[in-house]
Protein backbone atom coordinates (compact mmCIF):
# COMPACT_ATOMS: atom_id res chain seq x y z
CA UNK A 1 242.72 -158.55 188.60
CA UNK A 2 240.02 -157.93 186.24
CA UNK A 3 241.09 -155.91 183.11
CA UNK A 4 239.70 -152.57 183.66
CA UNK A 5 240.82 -152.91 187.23
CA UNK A 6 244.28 -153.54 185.54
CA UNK A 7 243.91 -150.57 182.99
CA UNK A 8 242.90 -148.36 185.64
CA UNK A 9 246.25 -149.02 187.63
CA UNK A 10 248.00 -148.14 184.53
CA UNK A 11 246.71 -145.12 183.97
CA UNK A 12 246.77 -144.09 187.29
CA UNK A 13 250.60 -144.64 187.65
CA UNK A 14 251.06 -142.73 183.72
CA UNK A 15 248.94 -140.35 185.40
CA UNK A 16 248.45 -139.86 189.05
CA UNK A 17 245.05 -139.97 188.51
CA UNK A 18 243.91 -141.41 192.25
CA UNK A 19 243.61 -145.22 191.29
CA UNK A 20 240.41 -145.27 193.60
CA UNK A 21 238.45 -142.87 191.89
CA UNK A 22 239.33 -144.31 188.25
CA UNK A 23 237.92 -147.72 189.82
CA UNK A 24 234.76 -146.21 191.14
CA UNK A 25 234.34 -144.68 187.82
CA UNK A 26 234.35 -147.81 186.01
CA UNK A 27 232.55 -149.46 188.51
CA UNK A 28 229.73 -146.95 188.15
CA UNK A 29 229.65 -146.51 184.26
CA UNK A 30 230.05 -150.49 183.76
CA UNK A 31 229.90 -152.71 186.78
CA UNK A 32 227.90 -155.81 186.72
CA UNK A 33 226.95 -158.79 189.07
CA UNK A 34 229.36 -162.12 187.98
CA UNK A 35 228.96 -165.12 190.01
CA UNK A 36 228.61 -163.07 193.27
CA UNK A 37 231.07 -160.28 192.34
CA UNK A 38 229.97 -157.05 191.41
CA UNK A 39 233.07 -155.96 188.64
CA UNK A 40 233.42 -153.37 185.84
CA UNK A 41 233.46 -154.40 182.25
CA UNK A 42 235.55 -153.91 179.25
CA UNK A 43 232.70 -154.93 176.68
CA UNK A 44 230.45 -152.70 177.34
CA UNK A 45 228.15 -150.57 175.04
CA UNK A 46 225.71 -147.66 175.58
CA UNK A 47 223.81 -146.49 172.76
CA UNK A 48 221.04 -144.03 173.54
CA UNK A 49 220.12 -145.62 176.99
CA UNK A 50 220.44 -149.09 175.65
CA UNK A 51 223.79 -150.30 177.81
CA UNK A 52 224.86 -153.96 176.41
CA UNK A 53 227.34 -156.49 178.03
CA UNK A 54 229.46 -158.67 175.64
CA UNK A 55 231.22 -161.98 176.48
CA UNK A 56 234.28 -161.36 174.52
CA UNK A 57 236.03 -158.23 172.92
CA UNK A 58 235.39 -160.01 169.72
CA UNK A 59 231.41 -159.43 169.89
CA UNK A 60 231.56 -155.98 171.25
CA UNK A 61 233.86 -154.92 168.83
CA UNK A 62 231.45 -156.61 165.86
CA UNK A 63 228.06 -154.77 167.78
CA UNK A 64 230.23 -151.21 167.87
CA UNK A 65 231.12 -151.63 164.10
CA UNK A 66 228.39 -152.57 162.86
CA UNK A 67 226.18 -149.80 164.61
CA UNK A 68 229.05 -147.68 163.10
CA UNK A 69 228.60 -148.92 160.13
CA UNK A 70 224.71 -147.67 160.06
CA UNK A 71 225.60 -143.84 160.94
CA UNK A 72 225.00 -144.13 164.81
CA UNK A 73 228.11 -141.96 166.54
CA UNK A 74 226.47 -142.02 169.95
CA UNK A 75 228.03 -144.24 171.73
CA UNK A 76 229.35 -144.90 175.20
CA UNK A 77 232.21 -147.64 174.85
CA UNK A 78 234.41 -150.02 177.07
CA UNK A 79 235.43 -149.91 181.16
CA UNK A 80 235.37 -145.86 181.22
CA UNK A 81 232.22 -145.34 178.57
CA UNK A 82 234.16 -142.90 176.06
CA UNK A 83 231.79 -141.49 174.07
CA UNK A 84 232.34 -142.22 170.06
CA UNK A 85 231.00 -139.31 168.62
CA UNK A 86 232.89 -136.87 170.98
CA UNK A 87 236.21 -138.50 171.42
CA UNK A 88 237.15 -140.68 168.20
CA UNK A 89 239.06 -138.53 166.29
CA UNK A 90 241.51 -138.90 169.29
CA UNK A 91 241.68 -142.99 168.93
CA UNK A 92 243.25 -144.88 165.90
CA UNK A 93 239.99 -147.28 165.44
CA UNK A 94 236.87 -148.51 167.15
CA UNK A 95 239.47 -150.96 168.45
CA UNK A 96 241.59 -148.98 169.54
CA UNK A 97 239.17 -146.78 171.60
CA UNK A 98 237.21 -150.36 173.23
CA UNK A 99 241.00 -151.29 174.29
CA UNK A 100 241.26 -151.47 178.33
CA UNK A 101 244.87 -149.43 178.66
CA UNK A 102 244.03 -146.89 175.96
CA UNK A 103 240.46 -146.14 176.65
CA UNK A 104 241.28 -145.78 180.76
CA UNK A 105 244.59 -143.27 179.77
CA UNK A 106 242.24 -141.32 177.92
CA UNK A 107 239.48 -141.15 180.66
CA UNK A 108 242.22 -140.25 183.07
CA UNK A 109 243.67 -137.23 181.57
CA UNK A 110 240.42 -136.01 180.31
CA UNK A 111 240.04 -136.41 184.09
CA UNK A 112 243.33 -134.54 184.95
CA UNK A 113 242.00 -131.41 182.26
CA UNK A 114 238.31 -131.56 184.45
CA UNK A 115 240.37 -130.93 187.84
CA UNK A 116 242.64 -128.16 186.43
CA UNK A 117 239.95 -126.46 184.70
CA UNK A 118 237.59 -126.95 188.12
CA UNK A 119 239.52 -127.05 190.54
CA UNK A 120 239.07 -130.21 192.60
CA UNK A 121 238.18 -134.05 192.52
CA UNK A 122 234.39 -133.91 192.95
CA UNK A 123 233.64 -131.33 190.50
CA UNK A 124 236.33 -133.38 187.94
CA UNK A 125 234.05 -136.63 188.52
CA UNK A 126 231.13 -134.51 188.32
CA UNK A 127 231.44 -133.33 184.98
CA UNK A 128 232.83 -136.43 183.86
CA UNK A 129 229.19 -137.17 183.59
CA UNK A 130 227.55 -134.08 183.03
CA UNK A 131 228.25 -130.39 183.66
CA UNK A 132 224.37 -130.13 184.21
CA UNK A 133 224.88 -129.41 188.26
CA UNK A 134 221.17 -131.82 189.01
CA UNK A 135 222.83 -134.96 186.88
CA UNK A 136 226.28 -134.23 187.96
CA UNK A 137 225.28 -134.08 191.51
CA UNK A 138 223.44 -137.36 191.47
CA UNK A 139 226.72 -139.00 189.68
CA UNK A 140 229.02 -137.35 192.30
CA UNK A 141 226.84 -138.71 194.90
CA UNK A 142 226.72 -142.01 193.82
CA UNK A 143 230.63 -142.61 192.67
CA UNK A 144 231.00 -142.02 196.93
CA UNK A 145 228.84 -145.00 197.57
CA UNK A 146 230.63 -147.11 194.93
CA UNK A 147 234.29 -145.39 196.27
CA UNK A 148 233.44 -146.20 199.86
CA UNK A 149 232.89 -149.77 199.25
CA UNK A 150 235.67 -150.13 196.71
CA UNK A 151 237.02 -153.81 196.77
CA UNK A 152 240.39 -154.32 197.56
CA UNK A 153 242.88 -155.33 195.48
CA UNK A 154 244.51 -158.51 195.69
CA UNK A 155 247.99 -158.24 197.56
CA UNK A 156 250.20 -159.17 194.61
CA UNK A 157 248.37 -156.00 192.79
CA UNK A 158 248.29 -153.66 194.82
CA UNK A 159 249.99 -150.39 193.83
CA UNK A 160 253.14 -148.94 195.56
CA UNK A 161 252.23 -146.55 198.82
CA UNK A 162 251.67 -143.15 197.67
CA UNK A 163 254.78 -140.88 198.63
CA UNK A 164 254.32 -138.48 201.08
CA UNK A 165 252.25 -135.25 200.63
CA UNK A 166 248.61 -134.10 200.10
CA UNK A 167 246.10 -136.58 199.93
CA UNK A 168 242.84 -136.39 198.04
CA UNK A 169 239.42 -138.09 199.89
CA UNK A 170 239.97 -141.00 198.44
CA UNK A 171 243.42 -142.22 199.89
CA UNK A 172 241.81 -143.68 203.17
CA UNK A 173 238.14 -145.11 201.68
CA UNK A 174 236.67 -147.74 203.66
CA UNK A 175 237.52 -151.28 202.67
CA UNK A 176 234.90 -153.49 202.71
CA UNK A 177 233.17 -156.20 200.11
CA UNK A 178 231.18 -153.85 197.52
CA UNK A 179 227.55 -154.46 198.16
CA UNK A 180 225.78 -155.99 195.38
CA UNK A 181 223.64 -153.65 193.19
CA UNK A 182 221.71 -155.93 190.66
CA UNK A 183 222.94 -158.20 187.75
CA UNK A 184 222.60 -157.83 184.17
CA UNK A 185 221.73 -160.09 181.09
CA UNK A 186 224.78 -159.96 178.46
CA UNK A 187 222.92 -158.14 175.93
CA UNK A 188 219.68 -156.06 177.51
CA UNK A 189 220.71 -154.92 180.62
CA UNK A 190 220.67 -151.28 181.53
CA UNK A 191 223.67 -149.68 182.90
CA UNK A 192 224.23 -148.90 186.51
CA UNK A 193 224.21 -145.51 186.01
CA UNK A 194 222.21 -144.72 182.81
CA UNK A 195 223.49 -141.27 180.75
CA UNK A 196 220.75 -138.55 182.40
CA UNK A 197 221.15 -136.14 179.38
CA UNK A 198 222.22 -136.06 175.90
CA UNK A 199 224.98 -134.18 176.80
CA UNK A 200 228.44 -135.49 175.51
CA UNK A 201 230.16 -137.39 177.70
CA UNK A 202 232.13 -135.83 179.97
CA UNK A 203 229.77 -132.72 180.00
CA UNK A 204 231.13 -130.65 177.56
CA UNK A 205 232.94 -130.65 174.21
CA UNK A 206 236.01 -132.15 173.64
């Protein structure tokens, strides 16, 4: 399983965050085209509309610290796209907020405080981007593209069967291959879904 595939399962079960929509999120804030396979990943950057892929943690790490280093805060970092300037003072380190585990708990209880505060899923994944209702709607709208293809995972992976109870939309997606949106060079590629406002991540402040 790739690792924010694998970081979104464990925040999910932490959580009960819906695994599917924590995979369509990093899909659609970091997914790229590898040999065929359309995947979200860890070392990923965004600063100001500039989204960057990295071959290791190692390089990302050294790019994120070293734009750190020159008094830019704003930005978007690993499988979920947590925004430095906003959401820092909650990590350790610039390591410790590019981490797979730690940066997908984090995106999935700011998640959990979106759907208390608004009441249901889509408005949660919504704001996510941008409480701005024009950007949030085109977000919303394209997460149930990504959600509807959502790859399955493979069988020795695969979560335990949710218990019984209410479901959310996104316990009986469609499972087909994801259809292949466009691949990226490592370092100059722009990001699937590019940040539509200068908002803070998330939409609001922390």
């Amino acid at each position: 399983m790739d690792l924010c595939d694998r970081a979104a399962r464990a925040a999910a079960d932490e959580t009960g965050v819906p695994l599917d929509i924590l995979r369509s999120i990093a899909l659609l804030e970091t997914g790229r085209t590898i040999e065929g396979r359309f995947i979200s990943w860890p070392w990923t950057l965004n600063a100001g509309g500039e989204g960057m892929w990295f071959d290791t943690r190692a390089a990302a790490l050294h790019e994120l610290q070293r734009r750190l280093a020159s008094g830019r805060r704003n930005v978007d970092i690993g499988c979920f796209q947590l925004n430095h300037r906003w959401h820092a003072a909650r990590f350790e380190s610039a390591a410790a907020m590019i981490d797979p585990v730690g940066n997908a708990r984090y995106a999935a209880r700011f998640l959990l405080d979106l759907r208390t505060e608004l009441g249901d899923w889509d408005a949660a994944i919504a704001a996510y981007h941008s409480r701005t209702p024009r950007h949030g709607q085109r977000y919303i709208a394209r997460f149930h593209e990504i959600a509807a293809d959502l790859p399955e995972l493979a069988p020795d992976t695969r979560p335990a069967a949710r218990p019984e109870g209410p479901t959310t939309p996104f316990d009986h997606v469609r499972r087909q291959p994801l259809v292949t949106l466009g691949r990226g060079s490592l370092a100059s590629a722009q990001p699937l879904f590019a940040r539509a406002s200068a908002l803070p991540l998330f939409g609001g402040q922390p």
